[in-house]
Protein backbone atom coordinates (compact mmCIF):
# COMPACT_ATOMS: atom_id res chain seq x y z
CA UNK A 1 0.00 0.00 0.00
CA UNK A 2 1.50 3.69 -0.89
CA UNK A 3 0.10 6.86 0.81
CA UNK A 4 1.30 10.06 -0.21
CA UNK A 5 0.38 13.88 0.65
CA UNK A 6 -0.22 16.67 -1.86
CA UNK A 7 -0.34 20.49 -0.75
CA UNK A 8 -1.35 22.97 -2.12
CA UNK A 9 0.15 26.40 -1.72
CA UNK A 10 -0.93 30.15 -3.21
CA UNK A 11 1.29 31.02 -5.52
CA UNK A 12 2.95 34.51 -3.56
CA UNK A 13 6.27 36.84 -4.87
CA UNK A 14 8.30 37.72 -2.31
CA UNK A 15 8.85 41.83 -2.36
CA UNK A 16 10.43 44.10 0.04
CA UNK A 17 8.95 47.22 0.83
CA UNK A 18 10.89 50.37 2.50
CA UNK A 19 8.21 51.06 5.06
CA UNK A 20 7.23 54.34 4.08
CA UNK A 21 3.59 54.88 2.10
CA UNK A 22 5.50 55.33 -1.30
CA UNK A 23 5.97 52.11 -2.04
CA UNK A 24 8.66 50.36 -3.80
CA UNK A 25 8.28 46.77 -4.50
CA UNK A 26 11.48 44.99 -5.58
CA UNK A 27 10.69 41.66 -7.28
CA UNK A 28 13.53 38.80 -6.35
CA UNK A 29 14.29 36.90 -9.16
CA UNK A 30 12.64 33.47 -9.42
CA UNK A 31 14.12 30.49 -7.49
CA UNK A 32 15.67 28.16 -9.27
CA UNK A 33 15.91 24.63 -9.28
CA UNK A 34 20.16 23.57 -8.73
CA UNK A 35 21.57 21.72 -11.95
CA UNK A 36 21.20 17.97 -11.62
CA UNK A 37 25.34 16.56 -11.58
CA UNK A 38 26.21 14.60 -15.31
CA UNK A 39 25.24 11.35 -15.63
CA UNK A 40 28.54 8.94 -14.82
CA UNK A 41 30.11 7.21 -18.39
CA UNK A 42 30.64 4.11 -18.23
CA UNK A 43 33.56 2.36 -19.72
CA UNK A 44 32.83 0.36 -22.77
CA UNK A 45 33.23 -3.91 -22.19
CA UNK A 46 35.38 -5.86 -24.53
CA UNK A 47 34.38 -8.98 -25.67
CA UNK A 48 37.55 -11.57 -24.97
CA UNK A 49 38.14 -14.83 -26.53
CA UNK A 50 38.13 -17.84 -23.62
CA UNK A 51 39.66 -20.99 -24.88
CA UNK A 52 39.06 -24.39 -23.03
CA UNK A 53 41.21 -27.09 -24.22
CA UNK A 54 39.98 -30.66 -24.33
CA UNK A 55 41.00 -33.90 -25.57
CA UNK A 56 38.69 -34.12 -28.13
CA UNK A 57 38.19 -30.85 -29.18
CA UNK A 58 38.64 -26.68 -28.71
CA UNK A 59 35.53 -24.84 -27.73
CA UNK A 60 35.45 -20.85 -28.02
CA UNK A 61 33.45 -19.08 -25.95
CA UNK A 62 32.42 -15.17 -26.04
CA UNK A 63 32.21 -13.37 -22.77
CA UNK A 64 31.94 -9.69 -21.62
CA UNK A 65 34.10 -8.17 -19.40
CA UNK A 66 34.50 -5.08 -18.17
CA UNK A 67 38.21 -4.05 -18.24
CA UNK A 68 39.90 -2.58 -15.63
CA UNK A 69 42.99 -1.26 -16.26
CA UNK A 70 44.78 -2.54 -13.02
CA UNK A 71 43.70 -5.71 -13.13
CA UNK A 72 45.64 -8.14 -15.51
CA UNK A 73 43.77 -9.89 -18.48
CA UNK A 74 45.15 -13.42 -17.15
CA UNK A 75 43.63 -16.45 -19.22
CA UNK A 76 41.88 -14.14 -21.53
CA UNK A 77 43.03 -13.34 -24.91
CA UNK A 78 41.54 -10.19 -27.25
CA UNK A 79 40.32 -10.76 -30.13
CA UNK A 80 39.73 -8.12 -32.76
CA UNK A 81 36.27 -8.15 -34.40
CA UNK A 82 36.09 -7.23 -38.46
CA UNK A 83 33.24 -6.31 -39.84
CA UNK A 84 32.70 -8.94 -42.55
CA UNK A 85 33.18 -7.39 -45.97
CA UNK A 86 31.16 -9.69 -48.89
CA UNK A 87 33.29 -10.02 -52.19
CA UNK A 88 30.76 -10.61 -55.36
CA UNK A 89 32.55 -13.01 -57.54
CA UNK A 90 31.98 -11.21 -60.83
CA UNK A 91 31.61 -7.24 -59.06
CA UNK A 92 32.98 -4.86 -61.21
CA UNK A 93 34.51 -2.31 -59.40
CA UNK A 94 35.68 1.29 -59.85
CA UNK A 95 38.32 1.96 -57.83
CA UNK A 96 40.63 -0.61 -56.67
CA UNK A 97 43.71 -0.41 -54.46
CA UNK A 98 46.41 -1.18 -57.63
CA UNK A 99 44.60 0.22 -60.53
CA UNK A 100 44.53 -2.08 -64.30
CA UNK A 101 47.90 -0.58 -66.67
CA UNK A 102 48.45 -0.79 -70.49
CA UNK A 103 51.36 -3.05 -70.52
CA UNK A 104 54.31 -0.26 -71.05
CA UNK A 105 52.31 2.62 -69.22
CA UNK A 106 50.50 5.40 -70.67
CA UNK A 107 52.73 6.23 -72.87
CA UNK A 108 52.83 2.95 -74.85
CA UNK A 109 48.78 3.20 -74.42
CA UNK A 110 48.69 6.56 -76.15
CA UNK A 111 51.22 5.41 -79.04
CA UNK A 112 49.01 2.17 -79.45
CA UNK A 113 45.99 4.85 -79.75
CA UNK A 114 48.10 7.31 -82.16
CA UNK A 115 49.14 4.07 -84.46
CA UNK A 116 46.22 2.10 -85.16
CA UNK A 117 43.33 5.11 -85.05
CA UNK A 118 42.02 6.05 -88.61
CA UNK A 119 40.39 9.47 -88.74
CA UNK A 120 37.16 8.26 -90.40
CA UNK A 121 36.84 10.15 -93.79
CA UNK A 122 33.21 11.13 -93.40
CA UNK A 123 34.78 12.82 -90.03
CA UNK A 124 37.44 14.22 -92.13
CA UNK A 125 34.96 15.29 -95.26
CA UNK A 126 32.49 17.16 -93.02
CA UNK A 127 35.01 18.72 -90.34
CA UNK A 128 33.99 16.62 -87.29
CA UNK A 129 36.34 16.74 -84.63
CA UNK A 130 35.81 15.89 -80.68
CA UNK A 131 36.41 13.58 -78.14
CA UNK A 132 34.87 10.64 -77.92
CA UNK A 133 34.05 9.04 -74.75
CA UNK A 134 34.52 5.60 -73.60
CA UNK A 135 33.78 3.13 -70.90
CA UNK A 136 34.64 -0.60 -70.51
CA UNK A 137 35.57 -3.11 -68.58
CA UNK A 138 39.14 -4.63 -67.65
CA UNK A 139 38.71 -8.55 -66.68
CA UNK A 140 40.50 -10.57 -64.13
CA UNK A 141 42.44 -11.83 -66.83
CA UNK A 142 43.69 -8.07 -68.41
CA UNK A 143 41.02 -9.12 -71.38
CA UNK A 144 39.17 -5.76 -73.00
CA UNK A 145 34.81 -6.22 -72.46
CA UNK A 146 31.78 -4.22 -72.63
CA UNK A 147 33.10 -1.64 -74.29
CA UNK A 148 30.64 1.35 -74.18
CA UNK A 149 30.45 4.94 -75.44
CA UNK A 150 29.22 7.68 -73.10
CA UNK A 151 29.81 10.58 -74.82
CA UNK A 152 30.50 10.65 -78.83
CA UNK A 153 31.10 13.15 -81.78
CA UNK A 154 29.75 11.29 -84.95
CA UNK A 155 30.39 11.36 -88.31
CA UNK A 156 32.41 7.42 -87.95
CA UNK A 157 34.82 8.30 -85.03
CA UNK A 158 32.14 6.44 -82.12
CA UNK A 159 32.46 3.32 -84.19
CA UNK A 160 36.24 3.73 -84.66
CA UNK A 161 37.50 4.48 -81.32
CA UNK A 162 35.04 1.33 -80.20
CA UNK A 163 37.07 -0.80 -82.62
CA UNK A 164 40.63 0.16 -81.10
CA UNK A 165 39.33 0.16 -77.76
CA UNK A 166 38.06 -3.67 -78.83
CA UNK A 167 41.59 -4.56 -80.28
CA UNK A 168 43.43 -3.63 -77.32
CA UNK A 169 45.96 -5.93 -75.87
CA UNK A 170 45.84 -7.65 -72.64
CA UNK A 171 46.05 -4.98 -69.97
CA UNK A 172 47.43 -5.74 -66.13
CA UNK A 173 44.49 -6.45 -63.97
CA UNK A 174 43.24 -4.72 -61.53
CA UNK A 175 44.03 -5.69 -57.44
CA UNK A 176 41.91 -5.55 -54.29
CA UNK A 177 43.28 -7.11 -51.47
CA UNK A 178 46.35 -8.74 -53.80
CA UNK A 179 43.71 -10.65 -55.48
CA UNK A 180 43.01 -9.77 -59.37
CA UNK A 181 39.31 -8.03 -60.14
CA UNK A 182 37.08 -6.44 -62.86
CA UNK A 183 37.68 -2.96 -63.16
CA UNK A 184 35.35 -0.30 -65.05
CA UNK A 185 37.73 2.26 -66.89
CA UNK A 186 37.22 5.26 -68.53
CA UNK A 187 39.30 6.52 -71.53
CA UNK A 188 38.92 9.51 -73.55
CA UNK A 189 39.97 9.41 -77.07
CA UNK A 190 40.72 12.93 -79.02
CA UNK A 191 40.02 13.10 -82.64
CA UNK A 192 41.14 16.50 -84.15
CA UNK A 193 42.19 17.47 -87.90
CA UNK A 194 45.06 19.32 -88.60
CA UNK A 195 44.95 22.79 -89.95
């Protein structure tokens, strides 16, 4: 059983008066309630890795402890939890920690480019000059696929930049993790006439 009182009081503001008829009230500023103290941290538990060894077999076990730092971990050994990262087989990524290379660099890339590109003549007839934008994909094994164009000019030089791209020699895969991947590159190709 709980019992409790309520009371009830008129609400009143406290004033001072001088005592003389010409009163001056003074209002005293509104009492305020103390601020409550910060609510105590705690410290964060690490989970610790408890190995029983038996005859037959090794069990794990996963147990929180709070960890204190003069006490000694004795019999408990930390492990270090890794969020687990899910490789697609056949992802295609875009950025990779060792990038795909021409074999020879850029610079054997861009003679490649500069030997085997014919300016289209309807291109060259009609004055069409641009860049031509391309996408596609280098496989595991350094193999040239899904070769796209994002941004063309016309007038032959889409279809002819598609074919080089297409005839490319095996590249040098892509890496993640020192394991080879697909990699989506971009490559722009300039076609511009001479004056």
């Amino acid at each position: 059983m709980f019992a409790f009182e309520w009371k009830s009081y008129d609400t009143f503001k406290p004033f001072i008066t001088s005592g003389n008829n010409n009163t001056d009230i003074i209002e005293l500023p509104p009492i305020t309630k103390p601020i409550p103290p910060e609510p105590k941290i705690l410290k964060p538990t690490t989970i610790f890795k408890l190995v029983e060894n038996t005859d037959k077999d090794v069990k794990d076990v996963l147990i929180d402890v709070e960890v204190k730092p003069d006490e000694p971990n004795v019999g408990y050994i930390p492990i270090e939890i890794k969020p687990e990262i899910e490789v697609i087989e056949n992802q295609i990524f875009i950025g990779v920690s060792e990038m795909p290379d021409f074999i020879g660099g850029d610079e054997a890339r861009v003679e490649y480019l500069r030997k085997n590109i014919v300016y289209p003549s309807t291109a060259r007839e009609t004055g069409i000059q641009g860049t031509v934008y391309l996408t596609f994909v280098i496989e595991k094994n350094g193999e040239i696929t899904d070769v796209k164009i994002l941004r063309g000019v016309g007038g032959g030089c889409d279809e002819e930049a598609t074919r080089v791209v297409k005839a490319m020699p095996k590249w040098k895969p892509g890496k993640q993790r020192d394991k080879a991947v697909r990699v989506q590159f971009n490559l722009p190709i300039k076609f511009q006439l001479a004056n």
